[in-house]
N, C-alpha and C. Protein backbone atom coordinates (compact mmCIF):
# COMPACT_ATOMS: atom_id res chain seq x y z
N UNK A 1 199.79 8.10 40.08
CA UNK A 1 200.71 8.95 40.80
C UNK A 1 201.74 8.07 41.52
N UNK A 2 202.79 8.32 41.59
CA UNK A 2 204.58 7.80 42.14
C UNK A 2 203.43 7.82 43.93
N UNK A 3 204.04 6.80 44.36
CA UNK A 3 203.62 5.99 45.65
C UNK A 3 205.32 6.45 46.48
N UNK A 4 205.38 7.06 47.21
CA UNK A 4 206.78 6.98 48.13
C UNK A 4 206.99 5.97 48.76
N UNK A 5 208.38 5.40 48.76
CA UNK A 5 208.51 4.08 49.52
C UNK A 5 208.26 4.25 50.50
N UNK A 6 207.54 3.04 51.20
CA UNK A 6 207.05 2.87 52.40
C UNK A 6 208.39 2.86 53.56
N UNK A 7 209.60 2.34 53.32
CA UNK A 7 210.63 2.45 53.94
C UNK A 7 211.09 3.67 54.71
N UNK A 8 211.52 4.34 53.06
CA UNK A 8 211.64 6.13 53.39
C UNK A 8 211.25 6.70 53.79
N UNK A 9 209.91 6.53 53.56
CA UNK A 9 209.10 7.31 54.43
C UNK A 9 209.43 7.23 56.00
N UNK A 10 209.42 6.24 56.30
CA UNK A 10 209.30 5.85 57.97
C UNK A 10 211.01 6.45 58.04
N UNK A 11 211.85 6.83 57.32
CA UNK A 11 213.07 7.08 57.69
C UNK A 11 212.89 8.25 57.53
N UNK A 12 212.44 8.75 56.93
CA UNK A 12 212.69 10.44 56.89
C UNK A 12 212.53 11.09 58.55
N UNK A 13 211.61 10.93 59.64
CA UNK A 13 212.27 11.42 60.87
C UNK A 13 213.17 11.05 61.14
N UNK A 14 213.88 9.84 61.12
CA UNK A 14 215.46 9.77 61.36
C UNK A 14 216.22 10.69 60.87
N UNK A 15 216.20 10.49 59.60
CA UNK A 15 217.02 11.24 58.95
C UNK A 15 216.92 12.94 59.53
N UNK A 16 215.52 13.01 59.94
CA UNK A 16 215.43 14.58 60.02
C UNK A 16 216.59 14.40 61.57
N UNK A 17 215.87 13.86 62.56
CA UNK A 17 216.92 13.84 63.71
C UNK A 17 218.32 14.01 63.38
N UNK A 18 218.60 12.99 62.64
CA UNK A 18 220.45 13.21 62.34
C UNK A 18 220.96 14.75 61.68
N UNK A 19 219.86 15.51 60.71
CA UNK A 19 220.37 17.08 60.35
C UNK A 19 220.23 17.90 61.49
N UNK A 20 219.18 17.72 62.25
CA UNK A 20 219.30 18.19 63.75
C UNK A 20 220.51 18.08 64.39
N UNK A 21 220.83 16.89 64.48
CA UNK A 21 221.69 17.01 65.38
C UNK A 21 223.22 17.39 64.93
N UNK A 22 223.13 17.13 63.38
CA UNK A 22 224.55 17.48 63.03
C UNK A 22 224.92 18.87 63.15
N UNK A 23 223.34 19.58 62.95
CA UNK A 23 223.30 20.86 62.54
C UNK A 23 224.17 21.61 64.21
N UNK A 24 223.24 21.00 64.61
CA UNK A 24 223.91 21.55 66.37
C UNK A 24 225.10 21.62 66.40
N UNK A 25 225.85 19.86 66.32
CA UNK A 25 227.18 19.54 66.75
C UNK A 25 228.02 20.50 65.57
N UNK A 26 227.88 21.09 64.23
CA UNK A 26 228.87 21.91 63.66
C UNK A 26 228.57 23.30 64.20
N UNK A 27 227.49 23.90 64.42
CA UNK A 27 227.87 25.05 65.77
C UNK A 27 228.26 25.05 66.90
N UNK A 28 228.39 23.82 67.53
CA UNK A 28 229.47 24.02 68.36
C UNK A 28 230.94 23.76 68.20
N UNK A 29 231.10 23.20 66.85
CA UNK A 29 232.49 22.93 66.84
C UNK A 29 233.01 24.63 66.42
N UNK A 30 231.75 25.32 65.55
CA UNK A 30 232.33 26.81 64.99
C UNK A 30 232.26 27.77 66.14
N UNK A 31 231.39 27.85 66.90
CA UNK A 31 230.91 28.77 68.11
C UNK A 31 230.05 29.31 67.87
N UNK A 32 229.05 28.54 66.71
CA UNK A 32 227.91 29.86 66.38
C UNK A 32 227.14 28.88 65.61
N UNK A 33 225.98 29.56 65.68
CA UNK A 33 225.01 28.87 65.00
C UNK A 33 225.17 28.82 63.68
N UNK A 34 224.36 27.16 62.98
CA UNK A 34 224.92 26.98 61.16
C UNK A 34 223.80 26.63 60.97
N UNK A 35 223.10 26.86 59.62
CA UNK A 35 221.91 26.24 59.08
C UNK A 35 222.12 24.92 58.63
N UNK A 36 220.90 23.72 58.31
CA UNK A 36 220.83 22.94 57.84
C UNK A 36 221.72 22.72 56.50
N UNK A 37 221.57 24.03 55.99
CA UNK A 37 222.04 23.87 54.56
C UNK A 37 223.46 24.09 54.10
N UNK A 38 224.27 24.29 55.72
CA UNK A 38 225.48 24.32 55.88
C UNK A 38 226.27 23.30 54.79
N UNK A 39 227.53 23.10 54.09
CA UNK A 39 227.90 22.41 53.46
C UNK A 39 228.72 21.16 54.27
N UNK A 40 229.09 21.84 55.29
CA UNK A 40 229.80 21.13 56.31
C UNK A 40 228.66 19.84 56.82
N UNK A 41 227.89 20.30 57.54
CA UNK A 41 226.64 19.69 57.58
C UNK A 41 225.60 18.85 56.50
N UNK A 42 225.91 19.17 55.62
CA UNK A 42 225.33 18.30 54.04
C UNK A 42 226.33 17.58 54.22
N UNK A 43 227.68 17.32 54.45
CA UNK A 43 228.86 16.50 53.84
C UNK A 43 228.33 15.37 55.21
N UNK A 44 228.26 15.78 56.51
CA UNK A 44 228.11 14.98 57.40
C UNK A 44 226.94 14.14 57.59
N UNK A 45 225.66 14.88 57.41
CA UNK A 45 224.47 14.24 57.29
C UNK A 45 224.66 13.00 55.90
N UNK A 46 225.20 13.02 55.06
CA UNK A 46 225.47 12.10 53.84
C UNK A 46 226.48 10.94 54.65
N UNK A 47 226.92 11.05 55.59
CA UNK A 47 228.31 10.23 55.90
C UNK A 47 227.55 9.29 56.50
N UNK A 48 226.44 9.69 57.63
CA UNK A 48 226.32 9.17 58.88
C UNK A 48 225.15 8.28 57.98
N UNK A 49 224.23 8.85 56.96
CA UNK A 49 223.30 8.36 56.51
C UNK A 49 223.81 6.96 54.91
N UNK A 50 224.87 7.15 54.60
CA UNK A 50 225.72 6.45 53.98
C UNK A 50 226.24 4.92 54.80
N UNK A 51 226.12 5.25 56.09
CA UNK A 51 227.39 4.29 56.98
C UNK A 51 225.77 3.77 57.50
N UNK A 52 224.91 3.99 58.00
CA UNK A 52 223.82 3.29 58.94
C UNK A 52 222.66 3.43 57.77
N UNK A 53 222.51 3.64 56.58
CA UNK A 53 221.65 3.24 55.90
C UNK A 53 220.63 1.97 55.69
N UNK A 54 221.85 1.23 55.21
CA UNK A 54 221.34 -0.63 55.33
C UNK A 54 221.03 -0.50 56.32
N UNK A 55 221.58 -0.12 57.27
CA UNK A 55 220.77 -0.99 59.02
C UNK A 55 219.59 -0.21 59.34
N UNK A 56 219.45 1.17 59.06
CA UNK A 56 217.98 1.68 59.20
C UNK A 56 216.94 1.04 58.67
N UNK A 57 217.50 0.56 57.08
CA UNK A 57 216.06 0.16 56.13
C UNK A 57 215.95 -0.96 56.75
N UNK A 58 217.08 -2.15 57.19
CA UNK A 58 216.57 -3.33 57.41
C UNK A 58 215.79 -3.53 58.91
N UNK A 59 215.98 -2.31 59.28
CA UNK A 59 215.37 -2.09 61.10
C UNK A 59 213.62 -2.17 60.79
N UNK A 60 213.49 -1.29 59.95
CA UNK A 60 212.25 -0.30 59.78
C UNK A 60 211.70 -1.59 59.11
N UNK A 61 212.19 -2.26 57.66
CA UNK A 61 211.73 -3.26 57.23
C UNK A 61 211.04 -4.54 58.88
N UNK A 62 211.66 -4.86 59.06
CA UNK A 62 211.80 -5.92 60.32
C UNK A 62 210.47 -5.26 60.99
N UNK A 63 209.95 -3.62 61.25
CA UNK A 63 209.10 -3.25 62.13
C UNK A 63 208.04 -3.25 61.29
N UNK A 64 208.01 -3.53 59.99
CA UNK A 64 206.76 -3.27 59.37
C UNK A 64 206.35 -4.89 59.17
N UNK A 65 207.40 -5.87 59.00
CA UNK A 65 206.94 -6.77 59.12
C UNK A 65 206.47 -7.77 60.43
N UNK A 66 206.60 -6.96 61.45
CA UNK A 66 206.25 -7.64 62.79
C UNK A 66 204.61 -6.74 62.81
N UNK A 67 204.39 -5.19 62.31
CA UNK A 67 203.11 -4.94 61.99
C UNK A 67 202.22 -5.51 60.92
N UNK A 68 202.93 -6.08 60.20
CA UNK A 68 202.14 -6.89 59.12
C UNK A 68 201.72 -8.35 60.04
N UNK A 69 202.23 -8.95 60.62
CA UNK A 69 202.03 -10.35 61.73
C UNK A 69 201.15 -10.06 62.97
N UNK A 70 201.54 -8.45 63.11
CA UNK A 70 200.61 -8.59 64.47
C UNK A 70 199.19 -8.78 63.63
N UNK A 71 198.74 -7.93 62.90
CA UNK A 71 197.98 -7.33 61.70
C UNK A 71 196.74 -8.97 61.74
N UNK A 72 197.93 -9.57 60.93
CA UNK A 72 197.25 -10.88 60.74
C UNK A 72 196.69 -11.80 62.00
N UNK A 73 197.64 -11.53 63.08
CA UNK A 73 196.69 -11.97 64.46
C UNK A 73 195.54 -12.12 64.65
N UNK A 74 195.51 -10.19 64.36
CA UNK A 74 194.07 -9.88 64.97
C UNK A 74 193.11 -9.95 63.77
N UNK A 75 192.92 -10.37 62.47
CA UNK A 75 192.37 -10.59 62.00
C UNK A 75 191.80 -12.56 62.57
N UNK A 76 192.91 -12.91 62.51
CA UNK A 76 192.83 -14.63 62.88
C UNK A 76 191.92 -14.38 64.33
N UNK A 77 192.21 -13.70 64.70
CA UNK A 77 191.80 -13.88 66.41
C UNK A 77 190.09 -13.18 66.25
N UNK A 78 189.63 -12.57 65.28
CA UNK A 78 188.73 -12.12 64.95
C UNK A 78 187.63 -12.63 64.23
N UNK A 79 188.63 -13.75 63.56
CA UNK A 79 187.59 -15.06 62.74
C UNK A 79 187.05 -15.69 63.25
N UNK A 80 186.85 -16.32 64.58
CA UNK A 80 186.20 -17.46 65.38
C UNK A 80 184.73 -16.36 65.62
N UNK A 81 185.37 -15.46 66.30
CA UNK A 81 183.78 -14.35 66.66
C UNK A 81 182.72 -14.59 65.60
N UNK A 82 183.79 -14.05 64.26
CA UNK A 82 182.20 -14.24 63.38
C UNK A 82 181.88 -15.60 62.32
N UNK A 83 182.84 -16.97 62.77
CA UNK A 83 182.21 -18.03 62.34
C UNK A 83 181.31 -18.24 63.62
N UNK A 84 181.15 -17.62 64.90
CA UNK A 84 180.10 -18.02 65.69
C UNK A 84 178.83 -17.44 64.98
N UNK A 85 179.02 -16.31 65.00
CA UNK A 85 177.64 -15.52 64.88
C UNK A 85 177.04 -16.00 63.21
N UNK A 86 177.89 -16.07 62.77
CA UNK A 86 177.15 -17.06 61.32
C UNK A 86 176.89 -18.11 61.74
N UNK A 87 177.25 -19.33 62.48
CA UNK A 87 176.70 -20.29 62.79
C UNK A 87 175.02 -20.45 63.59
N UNK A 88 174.88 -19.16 64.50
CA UNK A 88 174.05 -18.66 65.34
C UNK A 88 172.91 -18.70 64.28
């Protein structure tokens, strides 16, 4: 089975935030409430997600790899415990 990128994934609440919020900011520019599926709102959510793309993935990248390091810490920091107790 297709694995979803690990990236995207972690972007998709962004992304959801930014239709949120676009969704808002084009009812107030109309005076009334617009759905997500507004076209106005599809054109904008594509702009903002077009222009800060690279910098999201390389953000999110950067946070998975500081969880991959902490990760390995606490494994390292976990190895002395049980070369004691095998030594014991």
């Amino acid at each position: 089975m297709n694995q979803p990128d690990p990236v995207l994934k972690r972007q998709l609440p962004l992304i959801a935030k930014i239709v949120a919020d676009e969704t808002w900011l084009e009812g107030e520019r109309r005076g009334r409430p617009v759905e997500p599926t507004d076209c106005a709102v599809r054109a904008k959510v594509c702009e903002v997600v077009l222009r800060m793309g690279q910098e999201m993935r390389e953000q999110v990248l950067r946070d998975m790899a500081a969880e991959a390091q902490s990760r390995v810490g606490q494994v390292e920091a976990r190895a002395p415990d049980q070369k004691q107790s095998v030594a014991a």
